[in-house]
PDB file of N, CA and C in Angstrom:
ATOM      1  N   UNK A   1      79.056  -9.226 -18.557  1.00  0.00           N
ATOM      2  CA  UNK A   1      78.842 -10.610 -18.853  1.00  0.00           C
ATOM      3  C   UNK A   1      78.679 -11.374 -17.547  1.00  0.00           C
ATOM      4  N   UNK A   2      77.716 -11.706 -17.650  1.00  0.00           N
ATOM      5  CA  UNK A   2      77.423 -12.933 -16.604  1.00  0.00           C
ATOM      6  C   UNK A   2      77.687 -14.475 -16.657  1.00  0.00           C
ATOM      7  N   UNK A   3      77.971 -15.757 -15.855  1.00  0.00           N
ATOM      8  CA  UNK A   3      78.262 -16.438 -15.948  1.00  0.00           C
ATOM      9  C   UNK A   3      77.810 -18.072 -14.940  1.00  0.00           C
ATOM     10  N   UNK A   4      77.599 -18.963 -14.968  1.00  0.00           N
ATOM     11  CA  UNK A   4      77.167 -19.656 -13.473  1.00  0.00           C
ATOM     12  C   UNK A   4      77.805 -20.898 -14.238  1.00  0.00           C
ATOM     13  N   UNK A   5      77.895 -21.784 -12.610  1.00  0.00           N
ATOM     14  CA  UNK A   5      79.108 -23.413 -12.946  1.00  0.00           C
ATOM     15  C   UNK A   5      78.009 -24.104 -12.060  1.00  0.00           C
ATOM     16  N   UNK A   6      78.273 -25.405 -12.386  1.00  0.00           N
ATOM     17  CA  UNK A   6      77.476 -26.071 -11.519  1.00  0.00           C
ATOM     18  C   UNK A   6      78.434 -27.351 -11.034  1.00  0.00           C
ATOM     19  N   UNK A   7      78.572 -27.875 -10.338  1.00  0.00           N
ATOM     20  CA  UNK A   7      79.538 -29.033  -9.562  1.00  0.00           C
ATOM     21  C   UNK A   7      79.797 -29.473  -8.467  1.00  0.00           C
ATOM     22  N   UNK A   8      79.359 -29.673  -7.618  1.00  0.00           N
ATOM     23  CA  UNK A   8      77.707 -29.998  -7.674  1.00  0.00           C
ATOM     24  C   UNK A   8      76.964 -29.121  -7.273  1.00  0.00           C
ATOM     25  N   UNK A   9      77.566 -27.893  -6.688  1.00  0.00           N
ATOM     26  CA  UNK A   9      76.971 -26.563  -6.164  1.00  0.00           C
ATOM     27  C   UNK A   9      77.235 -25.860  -7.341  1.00  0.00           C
ATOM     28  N   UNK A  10      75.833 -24.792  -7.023  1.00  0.00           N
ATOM     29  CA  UNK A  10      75.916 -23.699  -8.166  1.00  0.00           C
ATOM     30  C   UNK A  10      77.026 -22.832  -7.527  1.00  0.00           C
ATOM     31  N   UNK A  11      77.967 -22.107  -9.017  1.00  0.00           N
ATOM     32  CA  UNK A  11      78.718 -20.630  -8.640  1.00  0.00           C
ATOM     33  C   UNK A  11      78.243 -19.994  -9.206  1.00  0.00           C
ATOM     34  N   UNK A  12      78.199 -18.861  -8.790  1.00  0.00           N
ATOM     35  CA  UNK A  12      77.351 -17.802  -8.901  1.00  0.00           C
ATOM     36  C   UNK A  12      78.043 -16.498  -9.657  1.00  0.00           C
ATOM     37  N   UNK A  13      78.356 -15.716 -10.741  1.00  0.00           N
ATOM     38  CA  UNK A  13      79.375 -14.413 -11.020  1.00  0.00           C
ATOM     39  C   UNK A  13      78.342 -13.402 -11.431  1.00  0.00           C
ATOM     40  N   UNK A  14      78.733 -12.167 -11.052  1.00  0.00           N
ATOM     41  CA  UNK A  14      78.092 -11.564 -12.355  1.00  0.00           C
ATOM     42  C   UNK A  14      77.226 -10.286 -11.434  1.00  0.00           C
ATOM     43  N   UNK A  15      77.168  -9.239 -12.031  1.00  0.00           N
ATOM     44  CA  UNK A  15      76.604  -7.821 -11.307  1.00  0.00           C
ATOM     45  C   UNK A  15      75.280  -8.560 -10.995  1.00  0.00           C
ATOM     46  N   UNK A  16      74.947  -7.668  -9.649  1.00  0.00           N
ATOM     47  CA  UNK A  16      73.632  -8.286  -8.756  1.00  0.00           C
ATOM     48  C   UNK A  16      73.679  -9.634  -7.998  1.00  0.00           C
ATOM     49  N   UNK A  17      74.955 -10.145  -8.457  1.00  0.00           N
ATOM     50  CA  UNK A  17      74.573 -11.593  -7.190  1.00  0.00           C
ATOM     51  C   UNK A  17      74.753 -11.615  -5.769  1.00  0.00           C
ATOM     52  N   UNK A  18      75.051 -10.020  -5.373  1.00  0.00           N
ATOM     53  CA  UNK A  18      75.110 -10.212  -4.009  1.00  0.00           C
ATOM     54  C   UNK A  18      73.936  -9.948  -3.581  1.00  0.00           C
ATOM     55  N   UNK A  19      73.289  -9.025  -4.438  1.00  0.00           N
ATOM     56  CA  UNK A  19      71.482  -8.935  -4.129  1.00  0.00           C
ATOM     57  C   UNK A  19      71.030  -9.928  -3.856  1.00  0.00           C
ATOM     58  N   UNK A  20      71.324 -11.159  -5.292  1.00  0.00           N
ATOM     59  CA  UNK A  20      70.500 -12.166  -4.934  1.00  0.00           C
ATOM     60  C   UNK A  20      70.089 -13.192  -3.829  1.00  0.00           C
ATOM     61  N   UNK A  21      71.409 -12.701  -2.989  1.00  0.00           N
ATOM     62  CA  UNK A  21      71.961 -13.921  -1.948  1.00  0.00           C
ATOM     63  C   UNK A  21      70.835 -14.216  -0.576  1.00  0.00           C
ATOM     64  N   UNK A  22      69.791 -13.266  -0.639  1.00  0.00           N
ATOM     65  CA  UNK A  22      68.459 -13.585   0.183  1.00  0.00           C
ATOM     66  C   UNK A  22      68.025 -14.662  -0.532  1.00  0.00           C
ATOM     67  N   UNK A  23      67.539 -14.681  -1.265  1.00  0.00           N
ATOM     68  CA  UNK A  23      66.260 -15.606  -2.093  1.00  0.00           C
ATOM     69  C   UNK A  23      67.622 -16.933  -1.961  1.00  0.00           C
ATOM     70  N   UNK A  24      69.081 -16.774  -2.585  1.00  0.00           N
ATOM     71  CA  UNK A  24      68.944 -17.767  -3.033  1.00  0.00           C
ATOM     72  C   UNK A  24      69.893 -18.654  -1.260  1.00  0.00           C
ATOM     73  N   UNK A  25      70.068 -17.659  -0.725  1.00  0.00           N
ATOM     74  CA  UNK A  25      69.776 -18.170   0.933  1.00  0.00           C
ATOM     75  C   UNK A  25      68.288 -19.161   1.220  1.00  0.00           C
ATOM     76  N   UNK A  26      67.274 -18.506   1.156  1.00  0.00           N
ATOM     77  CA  UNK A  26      65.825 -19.181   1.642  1.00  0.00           C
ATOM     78  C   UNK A  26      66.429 -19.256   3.083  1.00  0.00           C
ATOM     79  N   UNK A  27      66.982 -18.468   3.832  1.00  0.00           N
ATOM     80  CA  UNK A  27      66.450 -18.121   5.205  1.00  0.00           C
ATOM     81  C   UNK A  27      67.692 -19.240   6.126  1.00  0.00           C
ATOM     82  N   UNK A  28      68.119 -19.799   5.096  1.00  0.00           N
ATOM     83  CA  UNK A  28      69.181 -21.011   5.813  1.00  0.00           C
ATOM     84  C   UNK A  28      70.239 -20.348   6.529  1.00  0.00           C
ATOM     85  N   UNK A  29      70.952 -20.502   7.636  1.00  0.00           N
ATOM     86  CA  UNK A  29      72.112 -20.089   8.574  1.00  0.00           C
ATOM     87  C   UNK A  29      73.658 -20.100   7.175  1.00  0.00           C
ATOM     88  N   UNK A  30      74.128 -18.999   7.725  1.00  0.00           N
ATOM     89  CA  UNK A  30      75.164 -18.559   6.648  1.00  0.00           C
ATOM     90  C   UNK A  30      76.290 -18.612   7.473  1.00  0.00           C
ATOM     91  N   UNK A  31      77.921 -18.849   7.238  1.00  0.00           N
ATOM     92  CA  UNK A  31      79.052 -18.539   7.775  1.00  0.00           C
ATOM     93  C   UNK A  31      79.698 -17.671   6.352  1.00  0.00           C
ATOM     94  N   UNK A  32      79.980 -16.386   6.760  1.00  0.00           N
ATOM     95  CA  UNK A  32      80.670 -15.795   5.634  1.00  0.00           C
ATOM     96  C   UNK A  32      82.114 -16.709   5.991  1.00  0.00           C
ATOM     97  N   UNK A  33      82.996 -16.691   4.777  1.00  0.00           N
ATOM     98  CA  UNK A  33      84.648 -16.596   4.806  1.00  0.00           C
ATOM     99  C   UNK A  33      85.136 -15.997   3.874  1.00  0.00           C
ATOM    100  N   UNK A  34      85.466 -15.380   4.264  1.00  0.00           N
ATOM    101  CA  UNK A  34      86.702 -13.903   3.356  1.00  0.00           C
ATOM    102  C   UNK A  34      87.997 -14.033   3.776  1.00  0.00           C
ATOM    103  N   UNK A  35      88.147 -12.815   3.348  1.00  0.00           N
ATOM    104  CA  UNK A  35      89.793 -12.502   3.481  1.00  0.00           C
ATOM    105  C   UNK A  35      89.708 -10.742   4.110  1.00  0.00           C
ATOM    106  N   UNK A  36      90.734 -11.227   5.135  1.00  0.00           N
ATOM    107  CA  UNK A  36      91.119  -9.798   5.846  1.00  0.00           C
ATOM    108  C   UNK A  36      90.806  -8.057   5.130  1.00  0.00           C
ATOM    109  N   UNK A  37      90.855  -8.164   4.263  1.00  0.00           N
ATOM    110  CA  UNK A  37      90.668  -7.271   3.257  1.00  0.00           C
ATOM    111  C   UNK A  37      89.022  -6.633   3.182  1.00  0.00           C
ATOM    112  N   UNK A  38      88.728  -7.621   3.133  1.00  0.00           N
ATOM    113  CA  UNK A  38      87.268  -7.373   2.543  1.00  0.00           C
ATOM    114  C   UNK A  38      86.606  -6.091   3.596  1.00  0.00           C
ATOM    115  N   UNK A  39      87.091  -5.975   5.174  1.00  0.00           N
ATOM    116  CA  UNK A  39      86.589  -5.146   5.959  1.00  0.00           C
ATOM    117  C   UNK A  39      86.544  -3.563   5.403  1.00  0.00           C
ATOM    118  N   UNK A  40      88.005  -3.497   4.742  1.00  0.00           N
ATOM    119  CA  UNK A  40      88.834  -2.092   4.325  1.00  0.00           C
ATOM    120  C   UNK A  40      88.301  -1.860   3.146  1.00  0.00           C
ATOM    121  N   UNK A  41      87.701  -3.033   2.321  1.00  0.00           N
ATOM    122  CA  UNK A  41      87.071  -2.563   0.872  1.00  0.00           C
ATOM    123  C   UNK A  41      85.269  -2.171   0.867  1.00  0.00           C
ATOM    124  N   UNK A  42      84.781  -2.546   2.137  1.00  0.00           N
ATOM    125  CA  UNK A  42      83.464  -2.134   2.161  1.00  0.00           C
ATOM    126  C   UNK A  42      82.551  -3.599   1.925  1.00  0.00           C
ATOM    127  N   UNK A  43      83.432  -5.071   1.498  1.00  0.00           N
ATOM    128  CA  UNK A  43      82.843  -5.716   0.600  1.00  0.00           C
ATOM    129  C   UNK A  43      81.864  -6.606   1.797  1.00  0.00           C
ATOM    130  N   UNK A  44      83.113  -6.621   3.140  1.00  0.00           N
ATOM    131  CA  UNK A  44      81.690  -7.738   4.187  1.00  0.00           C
ATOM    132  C   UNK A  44      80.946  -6.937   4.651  1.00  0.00           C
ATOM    133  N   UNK A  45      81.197  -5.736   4.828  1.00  0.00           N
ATOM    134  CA  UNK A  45      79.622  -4.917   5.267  1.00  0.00           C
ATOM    135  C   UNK A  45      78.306  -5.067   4.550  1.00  0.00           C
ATOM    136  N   UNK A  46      78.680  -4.983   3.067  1.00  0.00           N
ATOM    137  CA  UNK A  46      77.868  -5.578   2.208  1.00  0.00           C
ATOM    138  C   UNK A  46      77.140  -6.738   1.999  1.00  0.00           C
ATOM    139  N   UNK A  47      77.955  -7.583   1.930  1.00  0.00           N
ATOM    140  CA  UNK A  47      77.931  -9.235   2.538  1.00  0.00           C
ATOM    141  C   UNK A  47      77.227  -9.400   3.502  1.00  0.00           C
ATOM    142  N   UNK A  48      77.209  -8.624   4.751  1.00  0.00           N
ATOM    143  CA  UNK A  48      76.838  -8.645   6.014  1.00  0.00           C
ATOM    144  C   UNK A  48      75.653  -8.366   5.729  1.00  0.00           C
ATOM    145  N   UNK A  49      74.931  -7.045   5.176  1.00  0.00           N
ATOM    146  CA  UNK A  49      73.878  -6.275   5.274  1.00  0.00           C
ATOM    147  C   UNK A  49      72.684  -6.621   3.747  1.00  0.00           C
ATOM    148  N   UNK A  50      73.674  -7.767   3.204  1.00  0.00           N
ATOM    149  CA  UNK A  50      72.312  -8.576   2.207  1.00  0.00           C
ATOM    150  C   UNK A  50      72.430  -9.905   2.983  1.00  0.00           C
ATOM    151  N   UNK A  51      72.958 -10.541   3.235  1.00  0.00           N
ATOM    152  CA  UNK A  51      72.695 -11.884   4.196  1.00  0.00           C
ATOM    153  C   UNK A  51      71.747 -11.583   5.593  1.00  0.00           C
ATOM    154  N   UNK A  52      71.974 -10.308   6.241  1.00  0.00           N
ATOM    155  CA  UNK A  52      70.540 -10.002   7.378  1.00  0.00           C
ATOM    156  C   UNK A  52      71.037 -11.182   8.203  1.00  0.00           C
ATOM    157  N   UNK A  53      69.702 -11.490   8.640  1.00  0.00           N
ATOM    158  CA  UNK A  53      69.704 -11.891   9.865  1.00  0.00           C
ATOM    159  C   UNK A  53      70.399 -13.356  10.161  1.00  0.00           C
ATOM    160  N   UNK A  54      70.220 -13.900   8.874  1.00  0.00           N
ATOM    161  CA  UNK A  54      70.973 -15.392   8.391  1.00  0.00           C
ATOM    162  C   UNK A  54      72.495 -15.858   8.691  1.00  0.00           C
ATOM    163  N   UNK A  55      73.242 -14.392   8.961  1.00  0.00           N
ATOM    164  CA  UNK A  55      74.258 -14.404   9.235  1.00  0.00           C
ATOM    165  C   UNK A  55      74.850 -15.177  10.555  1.00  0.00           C
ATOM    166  N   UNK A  56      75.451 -16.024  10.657  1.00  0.00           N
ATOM    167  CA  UNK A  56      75.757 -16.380  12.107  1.00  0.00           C
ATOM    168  C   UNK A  56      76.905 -16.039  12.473  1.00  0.00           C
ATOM    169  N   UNK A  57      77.901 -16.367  11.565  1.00  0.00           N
ATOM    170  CA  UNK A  57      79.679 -15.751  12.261  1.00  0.00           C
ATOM    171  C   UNK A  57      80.510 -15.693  10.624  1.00  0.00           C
ATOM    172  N   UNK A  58      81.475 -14.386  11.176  1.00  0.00           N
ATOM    173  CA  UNK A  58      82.215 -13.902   9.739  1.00  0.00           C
ATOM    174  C   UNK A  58      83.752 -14.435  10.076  1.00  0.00           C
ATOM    175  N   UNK A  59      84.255 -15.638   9.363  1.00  0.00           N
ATOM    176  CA  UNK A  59      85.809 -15.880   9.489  1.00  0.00           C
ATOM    177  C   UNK A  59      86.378 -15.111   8.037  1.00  0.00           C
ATOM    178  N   UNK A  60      87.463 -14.327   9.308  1.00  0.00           N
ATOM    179  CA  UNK A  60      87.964 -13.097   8.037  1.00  0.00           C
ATOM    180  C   UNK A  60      89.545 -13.791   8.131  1.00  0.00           C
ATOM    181  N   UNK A  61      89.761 -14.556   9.180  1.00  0.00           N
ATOM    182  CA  UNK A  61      91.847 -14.666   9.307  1.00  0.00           C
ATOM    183  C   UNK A  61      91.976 -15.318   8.383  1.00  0.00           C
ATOM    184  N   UNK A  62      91.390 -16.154   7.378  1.00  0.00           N
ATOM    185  CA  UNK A  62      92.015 -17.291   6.678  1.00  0.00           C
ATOM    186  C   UNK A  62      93.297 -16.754   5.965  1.00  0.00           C
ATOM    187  N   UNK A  63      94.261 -17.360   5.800  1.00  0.00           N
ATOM    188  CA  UNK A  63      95.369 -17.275   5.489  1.00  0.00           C
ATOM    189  C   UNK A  63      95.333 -18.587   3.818  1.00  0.00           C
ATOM    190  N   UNK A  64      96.176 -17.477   3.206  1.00  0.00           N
ATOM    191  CA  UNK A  64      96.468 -18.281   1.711  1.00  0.00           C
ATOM    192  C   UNK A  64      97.298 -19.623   1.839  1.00  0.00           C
ATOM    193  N   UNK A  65      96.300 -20.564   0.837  1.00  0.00           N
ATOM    194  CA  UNK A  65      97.071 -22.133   0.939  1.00  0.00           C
ATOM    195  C   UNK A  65      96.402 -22.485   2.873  1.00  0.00           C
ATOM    196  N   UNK A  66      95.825 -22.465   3.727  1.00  0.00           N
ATOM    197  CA  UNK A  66      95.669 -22.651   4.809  1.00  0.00           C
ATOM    198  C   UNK A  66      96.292 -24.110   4.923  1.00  0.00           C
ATOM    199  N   UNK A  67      97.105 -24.547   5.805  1.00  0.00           N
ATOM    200  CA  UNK A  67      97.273 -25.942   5.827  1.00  0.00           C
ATOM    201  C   UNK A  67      96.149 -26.681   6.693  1.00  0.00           C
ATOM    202  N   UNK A  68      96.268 -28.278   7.222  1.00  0.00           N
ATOM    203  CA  UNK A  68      95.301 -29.074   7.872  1.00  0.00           C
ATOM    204  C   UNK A  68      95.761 -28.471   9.405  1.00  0.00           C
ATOM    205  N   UNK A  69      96.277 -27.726   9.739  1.00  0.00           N
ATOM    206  CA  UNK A  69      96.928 -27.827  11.635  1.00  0.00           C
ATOM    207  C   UNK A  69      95.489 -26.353  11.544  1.00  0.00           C
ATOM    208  N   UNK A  70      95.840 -25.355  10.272  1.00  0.00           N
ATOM    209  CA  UNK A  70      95.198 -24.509  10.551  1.00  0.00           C
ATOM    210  C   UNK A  70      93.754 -24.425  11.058  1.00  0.00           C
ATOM    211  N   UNK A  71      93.016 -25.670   9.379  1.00  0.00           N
ATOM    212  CA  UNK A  71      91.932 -25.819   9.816  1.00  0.00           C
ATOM    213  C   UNK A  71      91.549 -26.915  11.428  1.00  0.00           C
ATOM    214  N   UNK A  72      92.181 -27.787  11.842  1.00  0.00           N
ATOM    215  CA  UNK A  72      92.652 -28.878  12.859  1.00  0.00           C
ATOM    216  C   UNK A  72      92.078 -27.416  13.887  1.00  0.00           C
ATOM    217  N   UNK A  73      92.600 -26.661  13.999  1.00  0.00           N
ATOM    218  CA  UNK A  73      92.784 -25.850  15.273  1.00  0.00           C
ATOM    219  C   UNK A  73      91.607 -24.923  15.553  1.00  0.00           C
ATOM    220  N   UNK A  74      90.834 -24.603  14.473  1.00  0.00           N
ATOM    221  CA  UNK A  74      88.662 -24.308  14.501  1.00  0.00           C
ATOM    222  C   UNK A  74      87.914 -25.249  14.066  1.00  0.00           C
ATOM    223  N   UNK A  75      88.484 -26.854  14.089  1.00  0.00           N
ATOM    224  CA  UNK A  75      87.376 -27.256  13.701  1.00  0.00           C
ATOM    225  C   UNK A  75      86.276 -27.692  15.184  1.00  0.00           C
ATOM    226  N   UNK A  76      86.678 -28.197  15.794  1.00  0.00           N
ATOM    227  CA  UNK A  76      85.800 -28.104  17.221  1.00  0.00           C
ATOM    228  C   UNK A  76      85.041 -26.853  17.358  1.00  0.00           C
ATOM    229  N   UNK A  77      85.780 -25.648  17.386  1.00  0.00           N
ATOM    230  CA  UNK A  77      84.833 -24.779  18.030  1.00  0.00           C
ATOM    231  C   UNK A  77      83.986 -24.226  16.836  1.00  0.00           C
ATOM    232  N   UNK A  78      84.515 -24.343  15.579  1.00  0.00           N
ATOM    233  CA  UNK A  78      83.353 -24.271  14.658  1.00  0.00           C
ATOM    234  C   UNK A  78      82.198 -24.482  14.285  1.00  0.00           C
ATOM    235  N   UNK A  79      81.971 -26.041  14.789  1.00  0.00           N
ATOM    236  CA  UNK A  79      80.579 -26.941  14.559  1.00  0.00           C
ATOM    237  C   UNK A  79      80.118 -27.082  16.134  1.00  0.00           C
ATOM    238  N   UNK A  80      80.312 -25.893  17.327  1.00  0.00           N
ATOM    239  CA  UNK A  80      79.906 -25.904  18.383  1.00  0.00           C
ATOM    240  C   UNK A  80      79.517 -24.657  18.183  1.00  0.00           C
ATOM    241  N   UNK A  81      79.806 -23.761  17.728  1.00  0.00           N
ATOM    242  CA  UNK A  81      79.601 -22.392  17.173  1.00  0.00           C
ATOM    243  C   UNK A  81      78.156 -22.221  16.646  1.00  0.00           C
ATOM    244  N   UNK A  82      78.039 -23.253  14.938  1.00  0.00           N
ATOM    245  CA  UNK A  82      77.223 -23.132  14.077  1.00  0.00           C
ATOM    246  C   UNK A  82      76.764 -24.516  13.376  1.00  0.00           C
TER     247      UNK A  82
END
C-alpha cells in the first residue's frame, strides 16, 4: 500500500520512492538527514547513490528530540556549507 500527504510539502511512502527521488529532485542541491544507523543498514548508501550528484552533505549525528543549542551550534556553518 502506498500513500502521499500534502502540507504544504508533499510526503512521499511507499515501495519505489527512493527511485523516484531523481525526477522528483529535478537536479536541485540535496542535504540528506538521517540517523546514525542508516550507515550500518545500507539505507544512506542508497540514499546516496539515487540522489547522484545532487548530493551536497549527509548530517547523520542528529540526536532524538534535538534541542535549539543543538541546532544554534550548525546553524552558521550550515548555510556557509550549502
Amino acid at each position: 500500500m502506498s500513500w502521499s500527504y500534502r502540507n504544504p510539502v508533499a510526503v512521499r511512502f511507499g515501495w519505489g520512492v527512493i527511485d523516484a527521488l531523481p525526477a522528483l529532485l529535478a537536479g536541485r542541491r540535496v542535504v540528506l538527514v538521517t540517523f546514525p544507523e542508516a550507515g550500518e543498514t545500507g539505507l544512506r548508501a542508497r540514499l546516496a547513490a539515487s540522489i547522484g550528484a545532487s548530493l551536497n552533505e549527509i548530517i547523520e549525528d542528529v540526536v532524538p528530540n534535538p534541542d535549539v543549542d543543538w541546532f544554534r551550534s550548525r546553524y552558521t556553518s550550515f548555510w556557509r556549507k550549502n
